[in-house]
N, C-alpha and C. Protein backbone atom coordinates (compact mmCIF):
# COMPACT_ATOMS: atom_id res chain seq x y z
N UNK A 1 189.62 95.23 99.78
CA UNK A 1 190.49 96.10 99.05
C UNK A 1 189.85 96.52 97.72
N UNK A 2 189.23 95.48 96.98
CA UNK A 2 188.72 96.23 95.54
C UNK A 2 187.26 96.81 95.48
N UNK A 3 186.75 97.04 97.12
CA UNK A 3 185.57 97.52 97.75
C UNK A 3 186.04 99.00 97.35
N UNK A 4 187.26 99.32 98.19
CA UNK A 4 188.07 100.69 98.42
C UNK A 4 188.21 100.67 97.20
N UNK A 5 188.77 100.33 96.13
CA UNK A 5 189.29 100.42 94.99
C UNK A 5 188.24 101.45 93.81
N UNK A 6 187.17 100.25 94.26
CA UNK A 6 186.27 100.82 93.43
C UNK A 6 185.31 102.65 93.86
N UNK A 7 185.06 102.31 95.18
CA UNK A 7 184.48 103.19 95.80
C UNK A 7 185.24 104.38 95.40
N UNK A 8 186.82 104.45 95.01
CA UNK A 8 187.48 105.90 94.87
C UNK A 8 187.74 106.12 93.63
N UNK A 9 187.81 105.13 92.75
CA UNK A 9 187.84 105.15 91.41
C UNK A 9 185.88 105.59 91.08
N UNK A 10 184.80 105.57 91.67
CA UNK A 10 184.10 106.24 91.40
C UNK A 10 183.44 107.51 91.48
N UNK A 11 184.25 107.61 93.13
CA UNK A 11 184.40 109.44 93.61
C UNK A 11 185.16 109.92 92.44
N UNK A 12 185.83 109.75 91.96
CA UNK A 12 187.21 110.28 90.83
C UNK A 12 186.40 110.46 89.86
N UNK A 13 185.44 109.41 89.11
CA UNK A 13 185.11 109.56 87.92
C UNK A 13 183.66 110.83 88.43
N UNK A 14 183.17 110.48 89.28
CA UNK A 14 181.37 111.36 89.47
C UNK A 14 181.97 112.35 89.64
N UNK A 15 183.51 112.86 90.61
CA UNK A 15 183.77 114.17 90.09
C UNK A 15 183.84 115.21 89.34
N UNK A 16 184.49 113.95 88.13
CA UNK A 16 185.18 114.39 86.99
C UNK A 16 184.11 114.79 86.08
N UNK A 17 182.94 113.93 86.16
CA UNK A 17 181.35 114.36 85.40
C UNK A 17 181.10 115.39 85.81
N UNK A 18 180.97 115.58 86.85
CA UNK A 18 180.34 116.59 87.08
C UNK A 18 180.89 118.00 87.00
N UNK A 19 182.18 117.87 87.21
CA UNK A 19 182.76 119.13 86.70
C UNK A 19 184.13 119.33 86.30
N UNK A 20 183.97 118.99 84.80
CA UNK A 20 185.23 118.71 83.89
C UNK A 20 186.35 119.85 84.18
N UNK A 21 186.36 120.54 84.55
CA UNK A 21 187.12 121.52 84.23
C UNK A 21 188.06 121.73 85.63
N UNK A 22 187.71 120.88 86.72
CA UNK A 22 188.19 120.36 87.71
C UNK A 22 190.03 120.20 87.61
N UNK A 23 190.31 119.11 86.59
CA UNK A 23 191.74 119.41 86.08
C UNK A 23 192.52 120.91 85.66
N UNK A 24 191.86 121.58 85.41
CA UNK A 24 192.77 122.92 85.01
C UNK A 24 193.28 123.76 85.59
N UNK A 25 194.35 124.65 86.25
CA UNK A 25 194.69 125.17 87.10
C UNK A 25 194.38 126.92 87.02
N UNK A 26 193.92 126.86 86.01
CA UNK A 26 192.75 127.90 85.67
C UNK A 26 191.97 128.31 86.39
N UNK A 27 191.13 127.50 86.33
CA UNK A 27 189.54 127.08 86.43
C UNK A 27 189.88 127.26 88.20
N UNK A 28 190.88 126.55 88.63
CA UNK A 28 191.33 126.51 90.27
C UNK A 28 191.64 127.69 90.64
N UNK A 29 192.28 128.66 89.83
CA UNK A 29 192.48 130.16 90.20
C UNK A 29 191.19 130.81 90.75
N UNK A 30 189.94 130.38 89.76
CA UNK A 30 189.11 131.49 89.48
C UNK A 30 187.76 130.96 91.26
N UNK A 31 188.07 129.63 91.44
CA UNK A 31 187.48 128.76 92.61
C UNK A 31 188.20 129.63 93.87
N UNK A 32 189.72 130.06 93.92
CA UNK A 32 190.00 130.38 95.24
C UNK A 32 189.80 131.85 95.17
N UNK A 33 190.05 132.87 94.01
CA UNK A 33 189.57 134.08 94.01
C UNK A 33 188.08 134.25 94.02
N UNK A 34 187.38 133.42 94.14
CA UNK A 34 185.64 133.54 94.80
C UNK A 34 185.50 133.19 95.63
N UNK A 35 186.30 132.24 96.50
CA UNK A 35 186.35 131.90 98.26
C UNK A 35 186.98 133.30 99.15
N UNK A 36 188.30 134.07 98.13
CA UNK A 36 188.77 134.86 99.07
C UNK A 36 188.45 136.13 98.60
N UNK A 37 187.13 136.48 98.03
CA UNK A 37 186.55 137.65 97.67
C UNK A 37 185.70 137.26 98.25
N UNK A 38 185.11 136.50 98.34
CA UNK A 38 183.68 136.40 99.37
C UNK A 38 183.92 136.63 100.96
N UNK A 39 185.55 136.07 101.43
CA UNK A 39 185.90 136.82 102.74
C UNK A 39 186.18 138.12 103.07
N UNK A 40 186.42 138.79 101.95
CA UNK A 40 186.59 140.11 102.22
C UNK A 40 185.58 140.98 101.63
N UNK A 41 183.82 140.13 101.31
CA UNK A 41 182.93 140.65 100.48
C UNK A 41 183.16 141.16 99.49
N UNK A 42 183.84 140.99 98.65
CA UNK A 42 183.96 142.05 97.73
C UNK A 42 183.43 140.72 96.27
N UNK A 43 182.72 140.50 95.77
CA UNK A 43 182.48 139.05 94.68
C UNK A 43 182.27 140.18 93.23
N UNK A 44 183.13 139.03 92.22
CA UNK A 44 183.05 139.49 91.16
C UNK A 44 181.82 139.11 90.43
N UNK A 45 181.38 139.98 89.25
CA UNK A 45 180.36 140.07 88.51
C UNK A 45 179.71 138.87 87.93
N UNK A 46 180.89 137.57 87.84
CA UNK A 46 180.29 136.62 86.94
C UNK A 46 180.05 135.88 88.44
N UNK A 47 180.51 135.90 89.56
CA UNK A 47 179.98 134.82 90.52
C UNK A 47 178.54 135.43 90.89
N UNK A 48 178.27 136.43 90.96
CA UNK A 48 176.81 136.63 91.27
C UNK A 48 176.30 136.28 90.44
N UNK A 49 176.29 136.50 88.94
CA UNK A 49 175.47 135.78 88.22
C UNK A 49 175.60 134.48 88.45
N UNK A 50 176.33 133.72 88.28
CA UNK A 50 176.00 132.21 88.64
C UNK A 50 175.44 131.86 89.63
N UNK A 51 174.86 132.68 90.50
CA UNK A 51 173.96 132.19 91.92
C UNK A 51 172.63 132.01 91.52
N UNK A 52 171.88 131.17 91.62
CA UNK A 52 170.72 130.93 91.67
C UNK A 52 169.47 131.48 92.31
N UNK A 53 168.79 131.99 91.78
CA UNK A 53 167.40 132.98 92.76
C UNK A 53 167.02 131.87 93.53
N UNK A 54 167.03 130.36 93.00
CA UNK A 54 166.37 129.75 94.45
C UNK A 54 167.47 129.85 95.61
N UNK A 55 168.86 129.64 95.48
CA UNK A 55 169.55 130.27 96.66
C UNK A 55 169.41 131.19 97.37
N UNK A 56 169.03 132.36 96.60
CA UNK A 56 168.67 133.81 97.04
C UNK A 56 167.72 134.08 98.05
N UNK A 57 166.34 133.34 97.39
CA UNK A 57 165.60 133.15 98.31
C UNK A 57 165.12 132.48 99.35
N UNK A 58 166.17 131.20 99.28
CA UNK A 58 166.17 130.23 100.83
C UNK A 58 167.38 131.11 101.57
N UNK A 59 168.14 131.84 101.36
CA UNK A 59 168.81 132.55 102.00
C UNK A 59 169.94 131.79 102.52
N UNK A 60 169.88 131.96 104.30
CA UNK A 60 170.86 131.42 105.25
C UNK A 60 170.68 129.69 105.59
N UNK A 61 169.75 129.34 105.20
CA UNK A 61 169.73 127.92 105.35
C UNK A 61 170.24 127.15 104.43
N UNK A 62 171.49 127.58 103.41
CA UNK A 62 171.88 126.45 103.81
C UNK A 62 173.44 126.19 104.27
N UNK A 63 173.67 124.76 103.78
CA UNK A 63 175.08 124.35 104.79
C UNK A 63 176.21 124.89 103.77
N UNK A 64 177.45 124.89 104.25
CA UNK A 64 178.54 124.87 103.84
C UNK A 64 179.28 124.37 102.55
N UNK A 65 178.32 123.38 102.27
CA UNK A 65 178.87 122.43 101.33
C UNK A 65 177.43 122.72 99.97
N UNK A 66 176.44 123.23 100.03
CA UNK A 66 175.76 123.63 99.56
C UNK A 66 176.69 124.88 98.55
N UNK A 67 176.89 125.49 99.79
CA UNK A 67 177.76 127.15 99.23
C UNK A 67 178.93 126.40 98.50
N UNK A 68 179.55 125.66 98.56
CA UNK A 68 180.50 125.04 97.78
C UNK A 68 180.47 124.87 96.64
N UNK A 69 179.10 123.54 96.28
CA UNK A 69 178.53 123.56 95.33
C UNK A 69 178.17 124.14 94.23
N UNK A 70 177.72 125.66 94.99
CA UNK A 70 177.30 126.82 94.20
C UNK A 70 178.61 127.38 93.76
N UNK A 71 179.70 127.85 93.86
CA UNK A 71 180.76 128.28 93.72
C UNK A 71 181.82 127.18 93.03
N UNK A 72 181.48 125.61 93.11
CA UNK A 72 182.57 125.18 91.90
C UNK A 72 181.58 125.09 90.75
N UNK A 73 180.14 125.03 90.72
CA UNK A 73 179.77 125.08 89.91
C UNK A 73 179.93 125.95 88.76
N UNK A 74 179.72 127.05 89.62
CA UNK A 74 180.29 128.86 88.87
C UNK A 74 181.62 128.75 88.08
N UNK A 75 183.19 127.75 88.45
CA UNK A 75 184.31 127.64 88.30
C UNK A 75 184.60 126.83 87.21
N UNK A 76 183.78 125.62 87.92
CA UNK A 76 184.55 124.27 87.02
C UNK A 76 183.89 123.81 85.87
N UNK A 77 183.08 124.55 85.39
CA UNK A 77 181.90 124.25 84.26
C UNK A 77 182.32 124.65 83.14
């Protein structure tokens, strides 16, 4: 039990480092209006800038959770 305990109390905190802004319901607006502009292609000005040329140029390889990455980074920072 304080295996589990700990293990989620440290997902919680490495979250929270890594991207403070995670709590704000703000910051959560601006995360689902770049998931559902990217389905209908249409991405706003500041999410392209936050993409990285090395993304650019590895292109389609990579995974899902990569593209994630890139996009709460853009959000929750």
């Amino acid at each position: 039990m304080k295996f589990i305990f700990f293990i989620l109390i440290g997902t919680i905190l490495g979250v929270w480092f890594s991207w403070p802004g995670i709590l704000f319901p703000k910051k959560w607006d601006c995360f689902l209006d770049i998931i559902d502009d990217s389905n209908s292609e249409k991405l706003s000005f500041d999410a392209i800038l936050s993409i990285s040329p090395k993304y650019l140029l590895k292109g389609s390889s990579l995974n899902k959770y990569s593209k994630l990455r890139i996009v709460a980074d853009a959000c929750f920072r």
